[in-house]
N, C-alpha and C. Protein backbone atom coordinates (compact mmCIF):
# COMPACT_ATOMS: atom_id res chain seq x y z
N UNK A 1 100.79 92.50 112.27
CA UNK A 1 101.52 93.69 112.67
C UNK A 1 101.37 94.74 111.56
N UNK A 2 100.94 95.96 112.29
CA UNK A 2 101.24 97.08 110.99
C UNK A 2 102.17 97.76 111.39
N UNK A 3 102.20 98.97 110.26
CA UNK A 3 104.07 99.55 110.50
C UNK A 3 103.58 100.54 109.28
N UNK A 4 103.93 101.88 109.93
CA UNK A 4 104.12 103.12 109.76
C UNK A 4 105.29 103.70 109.01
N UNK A 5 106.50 103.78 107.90
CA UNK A 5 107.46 104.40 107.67
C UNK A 5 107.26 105.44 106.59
N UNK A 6 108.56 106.70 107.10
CA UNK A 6 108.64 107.56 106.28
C UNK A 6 110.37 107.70 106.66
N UNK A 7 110.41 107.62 105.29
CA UNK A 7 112.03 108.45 105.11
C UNK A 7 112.65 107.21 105.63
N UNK A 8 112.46 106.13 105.77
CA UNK A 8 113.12 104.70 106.35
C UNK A 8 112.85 104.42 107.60
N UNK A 9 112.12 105.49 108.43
CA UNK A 9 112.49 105.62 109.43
C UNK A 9 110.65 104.57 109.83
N UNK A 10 110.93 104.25 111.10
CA UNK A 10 109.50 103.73 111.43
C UNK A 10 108.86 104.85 112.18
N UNK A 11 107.56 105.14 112.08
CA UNK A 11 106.91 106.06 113.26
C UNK A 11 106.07 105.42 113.91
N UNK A 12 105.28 104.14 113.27
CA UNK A 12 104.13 103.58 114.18
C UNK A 12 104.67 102.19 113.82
N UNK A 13 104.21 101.39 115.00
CA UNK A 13 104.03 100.09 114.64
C UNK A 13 103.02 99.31 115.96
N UNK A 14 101.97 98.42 115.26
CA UNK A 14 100.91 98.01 116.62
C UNK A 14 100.66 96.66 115.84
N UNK A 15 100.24 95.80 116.63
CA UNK A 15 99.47 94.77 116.30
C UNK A 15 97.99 94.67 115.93
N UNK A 16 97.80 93.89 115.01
CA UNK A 16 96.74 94.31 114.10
C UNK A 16 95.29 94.56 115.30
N UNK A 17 95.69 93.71 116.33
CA UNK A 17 94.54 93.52 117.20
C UNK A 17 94.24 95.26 117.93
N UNK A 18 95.69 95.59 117.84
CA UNK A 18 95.27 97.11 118.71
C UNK A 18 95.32 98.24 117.69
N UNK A 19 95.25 98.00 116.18
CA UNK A 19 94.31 99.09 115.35
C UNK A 19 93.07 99.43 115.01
N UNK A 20 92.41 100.13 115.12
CA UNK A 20 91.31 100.54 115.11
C UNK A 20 91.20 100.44 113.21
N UNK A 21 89.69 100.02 113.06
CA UNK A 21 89.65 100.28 111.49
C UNK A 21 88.49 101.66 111.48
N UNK A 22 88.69 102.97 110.80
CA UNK A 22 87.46 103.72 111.14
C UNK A 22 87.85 103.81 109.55
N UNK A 23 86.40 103.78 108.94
CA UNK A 23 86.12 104.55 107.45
C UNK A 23 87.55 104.34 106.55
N UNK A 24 87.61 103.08 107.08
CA UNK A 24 89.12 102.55 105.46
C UNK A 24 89.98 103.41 106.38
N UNK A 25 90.68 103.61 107.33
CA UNK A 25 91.92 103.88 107.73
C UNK A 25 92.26 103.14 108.92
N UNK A 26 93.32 102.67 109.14
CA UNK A 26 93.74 102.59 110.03
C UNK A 26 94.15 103.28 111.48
N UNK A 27 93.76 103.31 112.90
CA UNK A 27 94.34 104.15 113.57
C UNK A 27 94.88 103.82 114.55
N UNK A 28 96.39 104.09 114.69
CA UNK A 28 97.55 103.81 115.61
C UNK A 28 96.54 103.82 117.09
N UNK A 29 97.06 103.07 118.20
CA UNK A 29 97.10 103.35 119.51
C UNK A 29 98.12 104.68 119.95
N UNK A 30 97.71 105.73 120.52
CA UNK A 30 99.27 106.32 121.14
C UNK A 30 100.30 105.36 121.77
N UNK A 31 100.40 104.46 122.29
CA UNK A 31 101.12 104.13 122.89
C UNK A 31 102.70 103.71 121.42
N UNK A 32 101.68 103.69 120.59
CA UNK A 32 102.14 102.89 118.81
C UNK A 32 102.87 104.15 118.64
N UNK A 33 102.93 105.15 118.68
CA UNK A 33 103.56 106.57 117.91
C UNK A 33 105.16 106.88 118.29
N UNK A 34 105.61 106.86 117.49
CA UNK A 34 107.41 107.91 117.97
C UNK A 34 106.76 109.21 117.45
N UNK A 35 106.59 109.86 119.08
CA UNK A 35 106.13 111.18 118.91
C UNK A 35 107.37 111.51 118.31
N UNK A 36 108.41 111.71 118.52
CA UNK A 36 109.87 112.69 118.78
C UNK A 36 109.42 112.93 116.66
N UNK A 37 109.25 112.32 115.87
CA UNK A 37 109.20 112.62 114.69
C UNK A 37 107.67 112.98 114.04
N UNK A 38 106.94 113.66 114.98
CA UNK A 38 105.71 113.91 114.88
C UNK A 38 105.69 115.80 115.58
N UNK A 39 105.36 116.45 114.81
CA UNK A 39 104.67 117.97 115.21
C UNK A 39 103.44 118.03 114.84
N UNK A 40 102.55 118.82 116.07
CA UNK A 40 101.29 119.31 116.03
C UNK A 40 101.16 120.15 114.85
N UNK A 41 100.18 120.50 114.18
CA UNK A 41 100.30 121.67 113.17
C UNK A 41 98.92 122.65 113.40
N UNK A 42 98.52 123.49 112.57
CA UNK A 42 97.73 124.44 112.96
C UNK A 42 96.65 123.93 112.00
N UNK A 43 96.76 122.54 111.05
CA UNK A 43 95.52 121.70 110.42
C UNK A 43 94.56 121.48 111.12
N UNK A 44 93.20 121.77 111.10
CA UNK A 44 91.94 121.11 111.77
C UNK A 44 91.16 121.27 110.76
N UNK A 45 90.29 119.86 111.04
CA UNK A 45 89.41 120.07 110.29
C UNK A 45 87.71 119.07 111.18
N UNK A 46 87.10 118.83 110.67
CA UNK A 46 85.75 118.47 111.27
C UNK A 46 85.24 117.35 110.61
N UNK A 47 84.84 116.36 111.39
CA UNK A 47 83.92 115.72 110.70
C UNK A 47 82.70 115.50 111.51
N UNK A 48 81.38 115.05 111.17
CA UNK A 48 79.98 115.37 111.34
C UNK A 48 79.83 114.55 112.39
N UNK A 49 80.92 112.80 112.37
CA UNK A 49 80.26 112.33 113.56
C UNK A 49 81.48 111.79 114.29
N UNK A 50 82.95 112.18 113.80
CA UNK A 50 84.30 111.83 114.97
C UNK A 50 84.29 113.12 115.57
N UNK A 51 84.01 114.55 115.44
CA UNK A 51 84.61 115.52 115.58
C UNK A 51 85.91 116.27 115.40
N UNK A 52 86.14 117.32 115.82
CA UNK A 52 87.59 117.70 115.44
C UNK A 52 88.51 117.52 115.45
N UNK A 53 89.66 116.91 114.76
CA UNK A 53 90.43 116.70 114.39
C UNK A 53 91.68 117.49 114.03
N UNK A 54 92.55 117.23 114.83
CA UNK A 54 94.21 118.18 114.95
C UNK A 54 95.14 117.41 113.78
N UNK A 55 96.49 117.61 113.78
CA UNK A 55 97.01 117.13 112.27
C UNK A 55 98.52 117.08 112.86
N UNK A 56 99.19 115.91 112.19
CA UNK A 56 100.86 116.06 112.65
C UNK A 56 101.29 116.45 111.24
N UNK A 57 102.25 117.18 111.48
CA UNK A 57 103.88 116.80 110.07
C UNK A 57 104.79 116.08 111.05
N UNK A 58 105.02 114.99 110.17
CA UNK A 58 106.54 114.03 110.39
C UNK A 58 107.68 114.48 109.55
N UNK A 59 108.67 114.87 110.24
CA UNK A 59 109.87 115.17 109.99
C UNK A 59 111.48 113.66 110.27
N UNK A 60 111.44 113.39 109.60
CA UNK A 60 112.97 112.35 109.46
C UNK A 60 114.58 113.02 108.42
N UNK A 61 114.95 113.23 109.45
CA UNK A 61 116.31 113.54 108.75
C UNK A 61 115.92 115.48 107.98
N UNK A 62 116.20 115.41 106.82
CA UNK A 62 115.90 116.67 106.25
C UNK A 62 114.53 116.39 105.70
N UNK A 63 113.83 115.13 105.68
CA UNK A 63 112.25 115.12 104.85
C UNK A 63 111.06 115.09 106.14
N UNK A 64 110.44 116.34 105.59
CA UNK A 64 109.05 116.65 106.21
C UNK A 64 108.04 116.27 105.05
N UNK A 65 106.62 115.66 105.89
CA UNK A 65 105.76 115.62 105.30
C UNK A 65 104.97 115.95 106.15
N UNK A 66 104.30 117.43 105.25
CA UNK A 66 103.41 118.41 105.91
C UNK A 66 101.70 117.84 106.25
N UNK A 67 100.98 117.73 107.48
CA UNK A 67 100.14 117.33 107.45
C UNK A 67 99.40 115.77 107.36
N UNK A 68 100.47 115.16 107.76
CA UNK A 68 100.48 113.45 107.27
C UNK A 68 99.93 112.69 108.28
N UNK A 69 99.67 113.62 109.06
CA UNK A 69 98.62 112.48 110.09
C UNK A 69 97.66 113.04 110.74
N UNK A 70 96.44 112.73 111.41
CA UNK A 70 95.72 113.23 111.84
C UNK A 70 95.12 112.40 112.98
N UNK A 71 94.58 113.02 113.68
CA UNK A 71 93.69 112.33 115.15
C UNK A 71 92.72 113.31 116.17
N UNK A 72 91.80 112.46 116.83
CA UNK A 72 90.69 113.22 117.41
C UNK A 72 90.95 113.22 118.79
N UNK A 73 91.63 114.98 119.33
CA UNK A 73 91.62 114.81 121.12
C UNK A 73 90.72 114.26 121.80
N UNK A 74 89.26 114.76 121.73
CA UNK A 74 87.81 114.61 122.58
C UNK A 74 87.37 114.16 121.13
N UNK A 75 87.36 113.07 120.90
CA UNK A 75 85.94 112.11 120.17
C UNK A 75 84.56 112.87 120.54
N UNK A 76 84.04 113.16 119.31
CA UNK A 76 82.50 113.57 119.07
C UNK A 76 81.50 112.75 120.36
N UNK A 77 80.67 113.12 120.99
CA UNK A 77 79.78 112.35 121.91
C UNK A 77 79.18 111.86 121.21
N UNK A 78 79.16 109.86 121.50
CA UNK A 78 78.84 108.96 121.00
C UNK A 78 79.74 108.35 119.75
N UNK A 79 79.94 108.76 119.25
CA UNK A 79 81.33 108.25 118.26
C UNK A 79 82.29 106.90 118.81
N UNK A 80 82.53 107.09 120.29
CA UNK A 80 83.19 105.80 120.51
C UNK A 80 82.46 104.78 120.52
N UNK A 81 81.26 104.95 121.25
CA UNK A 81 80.55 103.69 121.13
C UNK A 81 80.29 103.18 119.29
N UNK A 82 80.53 103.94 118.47
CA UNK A 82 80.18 103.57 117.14
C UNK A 82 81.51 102.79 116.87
N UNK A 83 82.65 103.39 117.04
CA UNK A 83 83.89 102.78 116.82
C UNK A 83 84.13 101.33 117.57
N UNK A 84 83.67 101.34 118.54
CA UNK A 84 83.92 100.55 119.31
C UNK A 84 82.90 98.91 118.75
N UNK A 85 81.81 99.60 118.67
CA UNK A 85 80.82 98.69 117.72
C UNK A 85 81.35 97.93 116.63
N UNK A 86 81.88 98.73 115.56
CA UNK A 86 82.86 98.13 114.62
C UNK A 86 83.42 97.68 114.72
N UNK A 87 84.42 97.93 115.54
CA UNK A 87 85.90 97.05 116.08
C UNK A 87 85.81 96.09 116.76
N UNK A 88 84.60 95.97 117.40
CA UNK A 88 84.39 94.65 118.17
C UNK A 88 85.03 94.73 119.33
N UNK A 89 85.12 96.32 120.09
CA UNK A 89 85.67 96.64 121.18
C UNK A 89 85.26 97.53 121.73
N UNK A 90 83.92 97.12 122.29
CA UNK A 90 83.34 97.96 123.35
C UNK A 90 83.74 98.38 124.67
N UNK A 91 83.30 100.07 124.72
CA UNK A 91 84.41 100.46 125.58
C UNK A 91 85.58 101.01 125.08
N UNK A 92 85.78 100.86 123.95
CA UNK A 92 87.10 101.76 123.47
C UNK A 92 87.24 103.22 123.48
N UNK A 93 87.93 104.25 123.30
CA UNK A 93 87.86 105.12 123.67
C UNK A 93 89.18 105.26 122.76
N UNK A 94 88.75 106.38 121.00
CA UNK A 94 89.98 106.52 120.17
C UNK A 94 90.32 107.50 120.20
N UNK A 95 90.63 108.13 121.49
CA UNK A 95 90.95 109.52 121.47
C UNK A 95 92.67 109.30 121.67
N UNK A 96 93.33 109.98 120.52
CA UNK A 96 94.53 110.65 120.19
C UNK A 96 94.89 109.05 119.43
N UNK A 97 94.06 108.60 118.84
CA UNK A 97 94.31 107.22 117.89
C UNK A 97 94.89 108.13 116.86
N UNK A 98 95.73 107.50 115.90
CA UNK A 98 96.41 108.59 115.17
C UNK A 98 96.19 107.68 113.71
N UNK A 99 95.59 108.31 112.63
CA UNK A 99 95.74 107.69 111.43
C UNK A 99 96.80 108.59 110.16
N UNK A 100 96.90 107.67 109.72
CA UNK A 100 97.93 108.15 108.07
C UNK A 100 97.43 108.37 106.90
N UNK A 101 98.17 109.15 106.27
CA UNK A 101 97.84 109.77 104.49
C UNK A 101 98.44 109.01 104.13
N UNK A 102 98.44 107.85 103.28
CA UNK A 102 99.11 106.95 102.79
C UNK A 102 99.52 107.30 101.97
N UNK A 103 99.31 108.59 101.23
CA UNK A 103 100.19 109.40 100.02
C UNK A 103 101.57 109.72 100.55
N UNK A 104 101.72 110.31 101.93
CA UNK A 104 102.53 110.98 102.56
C UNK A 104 103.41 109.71 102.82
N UNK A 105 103.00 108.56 103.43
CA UNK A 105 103.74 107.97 104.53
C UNK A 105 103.69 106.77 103.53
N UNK A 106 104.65 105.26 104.02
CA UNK A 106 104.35 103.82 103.78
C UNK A 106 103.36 103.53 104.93
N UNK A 107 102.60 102.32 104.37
CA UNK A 107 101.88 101.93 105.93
C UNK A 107 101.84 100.28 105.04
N UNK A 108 102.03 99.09 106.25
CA UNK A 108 102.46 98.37 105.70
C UNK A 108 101.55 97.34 106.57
């Protein structure tokens, strides 16, 4: 089991079987997320072979941490099949998989 906390609070938690490993991070399933402590932000950034990438701040109580998560709406064409290769789960499809700044957050 992994497990997501900030501020005490939990935001993710999945079984190891339904995390994705991409490039040393871990990435949540949506189904894994407490959106309610998650905002979209105006962060994007790119990479060459997931594609673009949107960004949350998690907010608990009075503590925000700006920018602490990130995930890919539309996966780069072909990218899943690469992920999926890795993971040993062909057919996967990591769109809105959500990974952590482990500076920002615990991930456990």
């Amino acid at each position: 089991m992994a497990k997501v906390t900030f501020n005490n609070q939990v935001i993710a938690e999945a079984d190891d079987a339904n995390i994705l490993m991409i490039e040393g991070n871990k990435y949540f399933p949506p189904e894994s997320i407490k959106k309610e402590f998650l905002k979209e932000t105006e962060q994007h950034s790119v990479c060459p072979w997931k594609g673009n990438a949107n960004y949350y701040s998690i907010t608990v109580a009075d503590k925000t941490a700006e920018n602490a998560a990130w995930f890919y709406p539309v996966p780069k064409e072909g990218s899943n099949e690469l992920v999926g290769k890795n993971n040993n789960k062909p057919g996967i499809d990591f769109a809105n998989y959500v990974a952590f700044y482990t500076d920002k957050v615990t991930l456990e």
